[in-house]
Protein backbone atom coordinates (compact mmCIF):
# COMPACT_ATOMS: atom_id res chain seq x y z
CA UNK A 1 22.55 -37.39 15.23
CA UNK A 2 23.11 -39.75 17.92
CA UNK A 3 26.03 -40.47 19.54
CA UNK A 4 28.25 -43.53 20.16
CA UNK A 5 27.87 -44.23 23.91
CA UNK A 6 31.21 -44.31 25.90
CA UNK A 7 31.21 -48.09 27.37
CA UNK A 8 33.76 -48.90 29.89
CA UNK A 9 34.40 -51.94 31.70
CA UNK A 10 35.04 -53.02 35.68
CA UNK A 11 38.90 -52.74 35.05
CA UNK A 12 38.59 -49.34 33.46
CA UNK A 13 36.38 -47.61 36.35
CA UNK A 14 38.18 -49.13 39.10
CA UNK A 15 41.83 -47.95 37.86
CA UNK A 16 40.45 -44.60 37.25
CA UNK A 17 39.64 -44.02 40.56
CA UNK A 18 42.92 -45.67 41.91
CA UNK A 19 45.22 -43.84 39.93
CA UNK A 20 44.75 -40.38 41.34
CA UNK A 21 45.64 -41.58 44.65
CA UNK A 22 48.79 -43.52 43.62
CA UNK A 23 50.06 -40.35 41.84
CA UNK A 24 49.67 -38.85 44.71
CA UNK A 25 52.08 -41.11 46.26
CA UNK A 26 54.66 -40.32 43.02
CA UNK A 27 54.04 -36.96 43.72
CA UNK A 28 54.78 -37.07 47.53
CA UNK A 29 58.21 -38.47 46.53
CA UNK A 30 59.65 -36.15 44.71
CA UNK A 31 59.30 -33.79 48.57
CA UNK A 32 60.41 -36.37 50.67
CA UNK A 33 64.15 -37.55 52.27
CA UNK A 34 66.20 -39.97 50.43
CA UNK A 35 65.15 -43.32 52.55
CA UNK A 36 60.90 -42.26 52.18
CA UNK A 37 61.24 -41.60 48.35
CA UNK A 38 62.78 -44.52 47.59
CA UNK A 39 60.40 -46.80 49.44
CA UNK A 40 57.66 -44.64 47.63
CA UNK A 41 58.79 -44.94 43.99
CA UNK A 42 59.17 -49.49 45.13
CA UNK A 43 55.69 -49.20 45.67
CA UNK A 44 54.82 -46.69 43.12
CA UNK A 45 56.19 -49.12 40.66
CA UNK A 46 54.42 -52.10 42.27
CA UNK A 47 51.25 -50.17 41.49
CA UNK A 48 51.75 -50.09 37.89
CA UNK A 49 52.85 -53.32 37.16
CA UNK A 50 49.48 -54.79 39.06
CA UNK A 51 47.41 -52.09 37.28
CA UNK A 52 48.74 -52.76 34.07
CA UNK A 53 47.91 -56.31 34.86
CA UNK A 54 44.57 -55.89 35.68
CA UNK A 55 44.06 -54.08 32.74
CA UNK A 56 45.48 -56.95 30.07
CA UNK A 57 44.83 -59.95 32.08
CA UNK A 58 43.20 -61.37 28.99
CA UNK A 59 45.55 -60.97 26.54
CA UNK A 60 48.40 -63.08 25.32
CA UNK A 61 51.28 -62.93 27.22
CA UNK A 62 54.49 -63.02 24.95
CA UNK A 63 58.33 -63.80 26.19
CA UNK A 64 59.01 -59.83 25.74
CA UNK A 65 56.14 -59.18 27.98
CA UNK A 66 57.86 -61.04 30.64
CA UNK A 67 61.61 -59.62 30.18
CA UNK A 68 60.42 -55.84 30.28
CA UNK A 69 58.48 -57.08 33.63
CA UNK A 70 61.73 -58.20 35.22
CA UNK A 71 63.67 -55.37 34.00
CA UNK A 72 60.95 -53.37 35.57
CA UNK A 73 60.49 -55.22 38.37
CA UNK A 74 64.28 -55.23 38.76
CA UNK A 75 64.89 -51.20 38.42
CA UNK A 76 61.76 -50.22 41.52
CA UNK A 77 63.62 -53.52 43.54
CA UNK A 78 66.96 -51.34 43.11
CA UNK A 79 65.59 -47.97 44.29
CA UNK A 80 63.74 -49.32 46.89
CA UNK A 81 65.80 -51.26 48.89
CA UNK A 82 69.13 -48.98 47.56
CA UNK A 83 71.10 -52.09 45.75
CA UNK A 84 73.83 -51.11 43.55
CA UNK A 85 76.50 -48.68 42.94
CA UNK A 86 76.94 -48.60 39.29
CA UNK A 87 74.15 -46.04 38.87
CA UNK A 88 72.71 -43.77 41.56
CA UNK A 89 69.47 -43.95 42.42
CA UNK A 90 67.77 -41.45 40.20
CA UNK A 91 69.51 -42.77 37.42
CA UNK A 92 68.34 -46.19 38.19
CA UNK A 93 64.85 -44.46 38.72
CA UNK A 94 64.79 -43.00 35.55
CA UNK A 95 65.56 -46.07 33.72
CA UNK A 96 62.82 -47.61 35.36
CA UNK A 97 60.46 -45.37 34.03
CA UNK A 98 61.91 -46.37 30.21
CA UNK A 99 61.47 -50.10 31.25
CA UNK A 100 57.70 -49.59 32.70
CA UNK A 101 56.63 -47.65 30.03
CA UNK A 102 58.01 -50.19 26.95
CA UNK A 103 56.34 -52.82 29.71
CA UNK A 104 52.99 -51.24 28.83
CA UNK A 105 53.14 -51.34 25.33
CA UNK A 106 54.56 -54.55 25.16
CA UNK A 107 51.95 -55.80 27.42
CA UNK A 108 49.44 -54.71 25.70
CA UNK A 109 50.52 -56.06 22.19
CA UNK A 110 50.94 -52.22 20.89
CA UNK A 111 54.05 -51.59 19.10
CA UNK A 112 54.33 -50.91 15.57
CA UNK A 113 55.37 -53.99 13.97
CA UNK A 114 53.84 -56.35 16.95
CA UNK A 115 57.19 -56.82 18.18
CA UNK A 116 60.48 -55.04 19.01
CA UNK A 117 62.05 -53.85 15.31
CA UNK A 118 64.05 -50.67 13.76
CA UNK A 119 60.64 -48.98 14.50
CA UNK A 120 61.53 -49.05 18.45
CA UNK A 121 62.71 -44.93 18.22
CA UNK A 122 58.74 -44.86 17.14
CA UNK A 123 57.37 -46.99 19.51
CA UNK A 124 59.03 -45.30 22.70
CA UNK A 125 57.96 -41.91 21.00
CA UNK A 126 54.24 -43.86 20.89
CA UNK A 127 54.62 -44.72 24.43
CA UNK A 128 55.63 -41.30 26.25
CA UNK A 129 53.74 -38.78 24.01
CA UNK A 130 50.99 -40.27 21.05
CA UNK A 131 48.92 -42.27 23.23
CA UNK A 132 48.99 -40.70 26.41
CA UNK A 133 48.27 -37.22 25.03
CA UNK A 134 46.16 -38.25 22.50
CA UNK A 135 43.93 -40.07 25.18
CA UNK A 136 44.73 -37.17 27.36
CA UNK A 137 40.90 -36.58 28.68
CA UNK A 138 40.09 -40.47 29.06
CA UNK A 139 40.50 -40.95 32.87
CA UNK A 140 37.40 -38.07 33.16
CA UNK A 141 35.82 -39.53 30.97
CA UNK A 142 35.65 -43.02 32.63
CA UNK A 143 35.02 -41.73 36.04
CA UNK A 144 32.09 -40.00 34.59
CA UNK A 145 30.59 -43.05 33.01
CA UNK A 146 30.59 -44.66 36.44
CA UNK A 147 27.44 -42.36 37.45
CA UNK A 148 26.35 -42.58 33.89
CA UNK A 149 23.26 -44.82 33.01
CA UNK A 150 20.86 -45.41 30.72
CA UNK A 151 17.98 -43.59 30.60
CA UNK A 152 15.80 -46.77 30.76
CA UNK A 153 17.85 -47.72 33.27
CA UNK A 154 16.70 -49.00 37.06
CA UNK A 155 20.44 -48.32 38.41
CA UNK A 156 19.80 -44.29 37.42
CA UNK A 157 17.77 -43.22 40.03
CA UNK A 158 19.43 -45.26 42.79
CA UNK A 159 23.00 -43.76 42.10
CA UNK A 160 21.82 -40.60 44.18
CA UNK A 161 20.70 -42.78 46.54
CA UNK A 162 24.05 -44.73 47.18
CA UNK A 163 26.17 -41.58 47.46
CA UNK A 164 23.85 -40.35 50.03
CA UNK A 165 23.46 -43.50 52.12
CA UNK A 166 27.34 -43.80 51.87
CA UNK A 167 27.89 -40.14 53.27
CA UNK A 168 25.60 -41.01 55.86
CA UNK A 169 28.30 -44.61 56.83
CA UNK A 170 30.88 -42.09 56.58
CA UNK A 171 29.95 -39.64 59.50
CA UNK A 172 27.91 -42.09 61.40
CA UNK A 173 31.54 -44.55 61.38
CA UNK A 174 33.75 -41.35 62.48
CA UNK A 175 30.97 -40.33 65.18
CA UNK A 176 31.38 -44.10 66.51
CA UNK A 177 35.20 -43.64 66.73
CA UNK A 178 35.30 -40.98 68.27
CA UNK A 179 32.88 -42.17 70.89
CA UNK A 180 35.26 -45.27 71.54
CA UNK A 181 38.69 -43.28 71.48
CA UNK A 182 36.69 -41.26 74.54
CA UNK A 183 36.17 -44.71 76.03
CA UNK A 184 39.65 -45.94 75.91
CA UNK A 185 43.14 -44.14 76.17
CA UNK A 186 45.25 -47.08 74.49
CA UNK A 187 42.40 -47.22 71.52
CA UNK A 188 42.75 -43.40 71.58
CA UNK A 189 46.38 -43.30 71.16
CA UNK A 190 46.16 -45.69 68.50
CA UNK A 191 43.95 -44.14 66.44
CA UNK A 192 45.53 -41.09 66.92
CA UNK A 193 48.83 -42.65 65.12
CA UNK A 194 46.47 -43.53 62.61
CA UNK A 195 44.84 -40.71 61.70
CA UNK A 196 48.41 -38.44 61.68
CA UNK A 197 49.21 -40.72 59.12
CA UNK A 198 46.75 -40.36 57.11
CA UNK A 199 46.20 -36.83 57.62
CA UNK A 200 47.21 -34.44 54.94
CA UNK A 201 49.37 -31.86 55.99
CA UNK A 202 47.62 -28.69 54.06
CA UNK A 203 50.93 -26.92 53.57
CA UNK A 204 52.69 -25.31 51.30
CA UNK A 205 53.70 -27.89 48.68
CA UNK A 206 50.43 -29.59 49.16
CA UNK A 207 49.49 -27.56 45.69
CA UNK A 208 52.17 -28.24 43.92
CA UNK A 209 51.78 -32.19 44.72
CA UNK A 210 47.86 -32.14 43.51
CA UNK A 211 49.22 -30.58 40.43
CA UNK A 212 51.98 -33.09 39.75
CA UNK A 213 49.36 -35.74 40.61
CA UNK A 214 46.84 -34.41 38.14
CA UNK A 215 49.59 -34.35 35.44
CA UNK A 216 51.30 -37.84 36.32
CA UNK A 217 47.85 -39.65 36.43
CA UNK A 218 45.74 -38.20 33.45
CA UNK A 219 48.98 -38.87 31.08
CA UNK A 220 49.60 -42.77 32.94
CA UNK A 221 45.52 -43.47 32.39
CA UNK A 222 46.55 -41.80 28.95
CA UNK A 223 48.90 -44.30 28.40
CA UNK A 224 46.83 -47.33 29.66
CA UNK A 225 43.67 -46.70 28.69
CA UNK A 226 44.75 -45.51 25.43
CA UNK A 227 46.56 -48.89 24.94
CA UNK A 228 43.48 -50.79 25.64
CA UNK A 229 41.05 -49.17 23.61
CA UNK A 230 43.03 -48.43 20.80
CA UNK A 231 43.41 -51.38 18.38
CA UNK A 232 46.20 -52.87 17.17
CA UNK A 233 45.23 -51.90 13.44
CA UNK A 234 45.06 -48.26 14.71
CA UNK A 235 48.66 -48.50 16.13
CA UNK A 236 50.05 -50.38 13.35
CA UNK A 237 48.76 -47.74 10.75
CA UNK A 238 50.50 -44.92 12.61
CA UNK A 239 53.46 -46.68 12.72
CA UNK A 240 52.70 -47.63 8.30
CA UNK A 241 52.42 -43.36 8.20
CA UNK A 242 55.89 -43.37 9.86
CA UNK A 243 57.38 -45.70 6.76
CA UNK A 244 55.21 -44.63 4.20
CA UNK A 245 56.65 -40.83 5.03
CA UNK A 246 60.44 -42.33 5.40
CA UNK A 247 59.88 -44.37 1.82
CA UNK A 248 58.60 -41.23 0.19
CA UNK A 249 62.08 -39.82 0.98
CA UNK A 250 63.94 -42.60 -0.85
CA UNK A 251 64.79 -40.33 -3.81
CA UNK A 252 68.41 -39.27 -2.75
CA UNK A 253 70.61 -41.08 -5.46
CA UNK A 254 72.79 -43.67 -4.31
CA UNK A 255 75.85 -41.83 -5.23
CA UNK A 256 75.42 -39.10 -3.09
CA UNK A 257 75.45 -41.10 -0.18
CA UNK A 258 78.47 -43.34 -1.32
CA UNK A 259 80.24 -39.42 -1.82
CA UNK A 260 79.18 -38.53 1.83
CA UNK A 261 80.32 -41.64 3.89
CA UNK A 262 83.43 -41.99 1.80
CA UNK A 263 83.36 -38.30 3.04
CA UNK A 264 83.48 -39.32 6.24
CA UNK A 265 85.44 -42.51 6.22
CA UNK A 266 88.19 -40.28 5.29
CA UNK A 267 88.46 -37.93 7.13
CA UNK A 268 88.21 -40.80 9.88
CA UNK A 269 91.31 -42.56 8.03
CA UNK A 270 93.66 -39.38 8.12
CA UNK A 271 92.28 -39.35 12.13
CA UNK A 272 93.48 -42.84 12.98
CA UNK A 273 96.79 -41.76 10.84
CA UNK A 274 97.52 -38.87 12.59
CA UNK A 275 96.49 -40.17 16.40
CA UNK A 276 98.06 -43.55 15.22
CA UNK A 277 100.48 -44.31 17.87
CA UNK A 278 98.58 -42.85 20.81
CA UNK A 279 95.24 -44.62 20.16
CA UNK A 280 96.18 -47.67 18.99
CA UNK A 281 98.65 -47.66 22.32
CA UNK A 282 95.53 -49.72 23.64
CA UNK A 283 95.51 -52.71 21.41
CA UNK A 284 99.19 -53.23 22.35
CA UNK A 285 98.16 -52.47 25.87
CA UNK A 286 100.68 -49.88 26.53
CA UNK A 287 100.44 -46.37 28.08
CA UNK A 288 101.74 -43.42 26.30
CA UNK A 289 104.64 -41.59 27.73
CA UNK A 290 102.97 -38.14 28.69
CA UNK A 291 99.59 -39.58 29.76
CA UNK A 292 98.06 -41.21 32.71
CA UNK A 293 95.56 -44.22 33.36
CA UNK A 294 92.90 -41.65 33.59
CA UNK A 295 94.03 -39.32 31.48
CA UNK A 296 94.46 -42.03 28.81
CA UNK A 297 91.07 -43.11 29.43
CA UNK A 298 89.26 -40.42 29.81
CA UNK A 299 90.71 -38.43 26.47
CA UNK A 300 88.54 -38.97 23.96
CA UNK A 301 86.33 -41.30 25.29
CA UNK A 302 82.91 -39.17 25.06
CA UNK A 303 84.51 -37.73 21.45
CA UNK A 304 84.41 -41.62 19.83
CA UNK A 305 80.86 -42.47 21.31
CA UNK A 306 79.40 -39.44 20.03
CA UNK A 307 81.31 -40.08 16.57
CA UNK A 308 79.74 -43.21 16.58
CA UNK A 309 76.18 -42.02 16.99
CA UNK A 310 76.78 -39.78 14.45
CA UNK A 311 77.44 -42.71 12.18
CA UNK A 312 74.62 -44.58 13.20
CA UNK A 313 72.38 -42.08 11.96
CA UNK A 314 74.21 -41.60 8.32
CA UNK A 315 73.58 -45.55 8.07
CA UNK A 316 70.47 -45.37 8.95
CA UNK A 317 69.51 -42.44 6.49
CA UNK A 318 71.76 -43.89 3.73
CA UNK A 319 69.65 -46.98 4.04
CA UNK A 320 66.43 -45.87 4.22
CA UNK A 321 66.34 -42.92 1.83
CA UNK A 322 68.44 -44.06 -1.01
CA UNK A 323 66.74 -44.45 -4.42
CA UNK A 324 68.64 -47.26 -5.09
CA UNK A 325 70.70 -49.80 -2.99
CA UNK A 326 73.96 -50.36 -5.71
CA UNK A 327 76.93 -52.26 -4.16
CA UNK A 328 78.99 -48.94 -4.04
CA UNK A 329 76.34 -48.23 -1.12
CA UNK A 330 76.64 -50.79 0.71
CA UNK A 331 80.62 -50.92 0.34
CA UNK A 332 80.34 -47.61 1.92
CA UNK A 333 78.14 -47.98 4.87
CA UNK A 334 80.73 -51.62 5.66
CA UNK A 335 83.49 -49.70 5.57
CA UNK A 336 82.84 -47.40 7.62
CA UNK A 337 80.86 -49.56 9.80
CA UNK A 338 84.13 -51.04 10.58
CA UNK A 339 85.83 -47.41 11.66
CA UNK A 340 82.58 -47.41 14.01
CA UNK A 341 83.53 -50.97 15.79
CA UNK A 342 87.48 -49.54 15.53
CA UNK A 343 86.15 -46.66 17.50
CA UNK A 344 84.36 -48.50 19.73
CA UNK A 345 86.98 -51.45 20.25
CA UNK A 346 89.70 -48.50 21.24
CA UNK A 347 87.38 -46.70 23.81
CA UNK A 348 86.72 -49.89 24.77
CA UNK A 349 90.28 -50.76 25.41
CA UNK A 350 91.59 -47.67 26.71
CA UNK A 351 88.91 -48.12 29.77
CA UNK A 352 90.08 -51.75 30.45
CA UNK A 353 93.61 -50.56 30.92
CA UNK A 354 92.51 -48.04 33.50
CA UNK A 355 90.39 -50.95 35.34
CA UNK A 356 93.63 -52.75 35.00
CA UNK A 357 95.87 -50.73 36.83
CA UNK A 358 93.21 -49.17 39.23
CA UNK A 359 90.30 -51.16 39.45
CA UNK A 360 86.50 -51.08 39.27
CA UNK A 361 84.50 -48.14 39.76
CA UNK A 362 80.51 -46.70 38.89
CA UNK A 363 81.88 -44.66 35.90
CA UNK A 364 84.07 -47.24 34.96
CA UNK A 365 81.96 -49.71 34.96
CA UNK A 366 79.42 -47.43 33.02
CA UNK A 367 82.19 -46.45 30.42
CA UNK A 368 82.90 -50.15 29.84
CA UNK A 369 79.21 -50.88 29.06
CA UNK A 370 78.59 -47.94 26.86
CA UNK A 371 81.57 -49.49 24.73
CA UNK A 372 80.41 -52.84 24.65
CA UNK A 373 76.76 -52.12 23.91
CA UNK A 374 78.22 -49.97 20.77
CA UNK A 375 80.06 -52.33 19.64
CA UNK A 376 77.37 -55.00 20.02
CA UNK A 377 75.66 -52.13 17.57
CA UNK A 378 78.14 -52.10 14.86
CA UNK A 379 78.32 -56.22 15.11
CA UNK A 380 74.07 -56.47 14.77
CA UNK A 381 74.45 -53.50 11.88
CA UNK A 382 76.95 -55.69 9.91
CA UNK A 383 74.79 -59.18 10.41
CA UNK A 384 71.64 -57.18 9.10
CA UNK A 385 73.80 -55.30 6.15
CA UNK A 386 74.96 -58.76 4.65
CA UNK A 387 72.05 -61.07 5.59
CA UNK A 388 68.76 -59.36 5.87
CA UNK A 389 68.11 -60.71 9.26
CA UNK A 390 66.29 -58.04 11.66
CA UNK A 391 68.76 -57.59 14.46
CA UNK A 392 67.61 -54.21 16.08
CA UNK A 393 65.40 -56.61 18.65
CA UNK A 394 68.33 -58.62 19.66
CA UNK A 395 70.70 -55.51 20.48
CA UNK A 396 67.36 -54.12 22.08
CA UNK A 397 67.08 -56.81 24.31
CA UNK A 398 71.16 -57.36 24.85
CA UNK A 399 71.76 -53.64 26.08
CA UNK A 400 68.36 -53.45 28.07
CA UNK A 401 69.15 -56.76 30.34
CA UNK A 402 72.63 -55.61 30.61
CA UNK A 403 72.00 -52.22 31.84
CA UNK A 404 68.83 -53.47 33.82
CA UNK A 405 71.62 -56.16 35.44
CA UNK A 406 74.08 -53.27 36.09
CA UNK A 407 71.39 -52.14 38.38
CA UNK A 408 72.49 -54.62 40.95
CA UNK A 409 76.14 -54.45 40.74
C-alpha cells in the first residue's frame, strides 16, 4: 500500500531548523542573571512573532489577530526593557506566554468557533496541549524531508554532495581565520571576543539546557506546524465533540438547578445579613471601628473572588446542562448573578478605600483589577442571560487589554 508522501514547504523547513536554536536561547534564560534573561525572553518573543509570521503570511489577517500581537508585543517590550511595577517580571513573562500562544491560534484562523466565544476555556486547552502534542513528532519529521527526494529525482544524488562540499567551506573558512588572526594582533583580539561569545561553555547545565530546548521547540513547532497543517474543519470538529459531549449532558431537570442556586443564593442572603454592617461599611465609605485600611481590605477579599468563581461555574453548568430552560431557571441564575456583582462591587469598594487613605500600590492595583474585571463578568453574564447576544469575546478582549496595559503601569 503506498503511502501519502509528507510535503512541506520553504516556510516549514526553514523554521524547523531555526527553532532549535532559538529554544536554546529560552533555555539559556531560565540560568542566567536578572538583566541577561530579560533581554533574552525580548528577543525570544521577537522570534515567535516573526516565525509565526512567516508561517501565515498568506492568510487573512483579522482585527483579533492584531490585538493579541500588541498584547504580545506589549508583555516581551515589558520584560525586556523592565517597564512596570504592577506585576513583576515573571508574572508579566508568564502572561506573555498566554498572549503569544492565543496569538498563534488566532493567527492562524484556528479556534473553535473561528472567533473568540464561550468555547475560549477549549481553545486555550487546544493551544497549550491538543495541537502541540498531537503534532508532537512534526519538527523531525520536516527536517527529514529536507534531505528527502524523489526517487526520480536529479536533486537526490547531489544532496550528499552539498553536505560534503559545505564541510569542506567550513574547515577551509576556519583554517583561513586562523591564518589571518596569526597575521594581525587587533584582528586576533577581535575574533577572539567573537568566538568566546559564541563558544558554548560545555558545563554543567549545558544538559539540562539541550533538554529544555528539545522540549520547548518540538512542542512550539507542535503548536505551529500543527496550526498550519491542520484545517480549520479538523479544529472546528474537535471543538463540535466538545458541545456535542456538553449537549448530551443536558438531561438534569430544570428544577434541580433552580433548588441548587436558590441553595446557594441563600445561604449568600443570611451571609450579607449577618456581615451586614461590616461589609456594606464600604458603600457608605466608612471604616469599621475594630479594623484597619488593610485589614478592612484585605479580609475577605480572596474569600468573595473565589465565591464568585464558584458561581460562575454553577451558571455555566445550569445553562448548559439543563433539560429545559423554564423561567424559574433563569430567575435563579439573575438572582444570584446579582449577589455575584454585590460581591464583586464590595471587594471592589473595600480596596478603593484603602487606595484612598494610603495610596497606590502593585497589589493594590492588582486587587482593584481583579474586581473590576469580575464585575465586568457578572455585567456581560446578565446582557447574554436577557438578550442572547455572545458577550464572552467582549469581556475576553476587555480583561486581556487591561491586564496587558497594567503591564506598563
Amino acid at each position: 500500500m503506498e503511502t501519502k508522501s509528507f510535503n512541506t514547504t520553504i516556510a516549514e523547513k526553514i523554521i524547523s531548523v531555526l527553532i532549535m536554536p532559538a529554544c536554546f536561547l529560552y533555555a539559556s534564560m531560565m540560568f542566567e542573571d536578572d538583566r541577561t534573561w530579560h533581554i533574552m525572553f525580548g528577543i525570544f518573543t521577537l522570534i515567535v512573532i516573526v516565525m509565526t509570521e512567516a508561517m501565515f503570511w498568506t492568510r487573512k489577517r483579522t482585527f483579533e489577530s492584531w490585538a493579541m500581537l500588541v498584547m504580545t508585543i506589549a508583555g516581551g517590550v515589558c520584560v525586556c526593557f523592565e517597564i512596570g511595577a504592577v506585576w513583576d517580571d515573571f508574572t508579566t513573562a508568564f502572561f506573555t506566554h498566554l498572549f503569544a500562544v492565543y496569538y498563534i491560534l488566532v493567527r492562524s484562523d484556528r479556534l473553535a468557533e473561528g472567533e473568540t466565544s464561550h468555547m475560549m476555556v477549549w481553545d486555550g486547552i487546544t493551544g497549550f496541549c491538543v495541537m502541540p502534542f498531537k503534532n508532537w513528532p512534526l519538527d523531525v519529521r520536516t527536517i527529514v524531508s529536507i534531505f528527502r527526494t524523489k526517487k526520480d529525482s536529479k536533486t537526490k544524488k547531489t544532496v550528499p554532495i552539498v553536505i560534503l562540499a559545505s564541510v569542506i567551506g567550513i574547515i577551509l573558512f576556519f583554517i583561513a581565520i586562523g591564518y589571518l588572526r596569526n597575521a594581525d594582533d587587533r584582528y586576533d583580539d577581535l575574533m577572539g571576543v567573537i568566538l568566546d561569545y559564541l563558544k558554548i561553555d560545555w558545563d554543567i547545565d549545558l544538559i539540562p539546557k539541550l533538554f529544555i530546548m528539545a522540549f520547548v521547540g518540538t512542542w512550539l513547532y507542535g503548536l505551529l506546524g500543527g496550526c498550519f497543517r491542520e484545517t480549520k474543519e479538523q479544529v472546528s470538529h474537535r471543538g463540535d465533540n466538545i458541545k456535542w459531549f456538553i449537549g448530551k449532558l443536558k438531561k438534569v431537570p430544570g428544577l434541580v438547578w433552580v433548588i441548587f442556586i436558590g441553595l446557594f443564593s441563600a445561604f449568600y442572603a443570611i451571609f450579607f445579613f449577618m456581615q451586614g454592617s461590616y461589609l456594606f461599611g464600604a458603600f457608605r465609605m466608612a471604616l469599621p471601628e475594630e479594623f484597619t485600611y488593610s485589614e478592612y481590605a484585605r479580609k475577605g477579599f480572596g474569600e468573595m473572588c473565589g465565591v464568585m468563581v464558584v458561581n460562575f461555574i454553577l451558571l455555566w453548568l445550569s445553562t448548559r446542562t439543563s433539560e429545559t430552560k423554564p423561567v424559574a431557571v433563569k430567575v435563579a441564575c439573575t438572582f444570584l448573578n446579582i449577589e455575584s456583582m454585590l460581591f464583586a462591587l464590595i471587594a471592589f469598594l473595600k480596596i478603593f478605600m484603602y487606595i484612598q487613605a494610603y495610596g497606590f500600590t502593585p497589589l493594590r492595583f492588582q486587587s482593584i483589577w481583579a474586581a473590576a474585571v469580575l464585575f465586568f463578568a457578572c455585567i456581560c453574564v446578565s446582557v447574554s442571560m436577557f438578550s442572547g447576544k455572545k458577550t464572552a469575546k467582549i469581556w475576553f478582549y476587555v480583561s486581556a487589554a487591561s491586564l496587558a496595559g497594567l503591564c506598563f503601569v
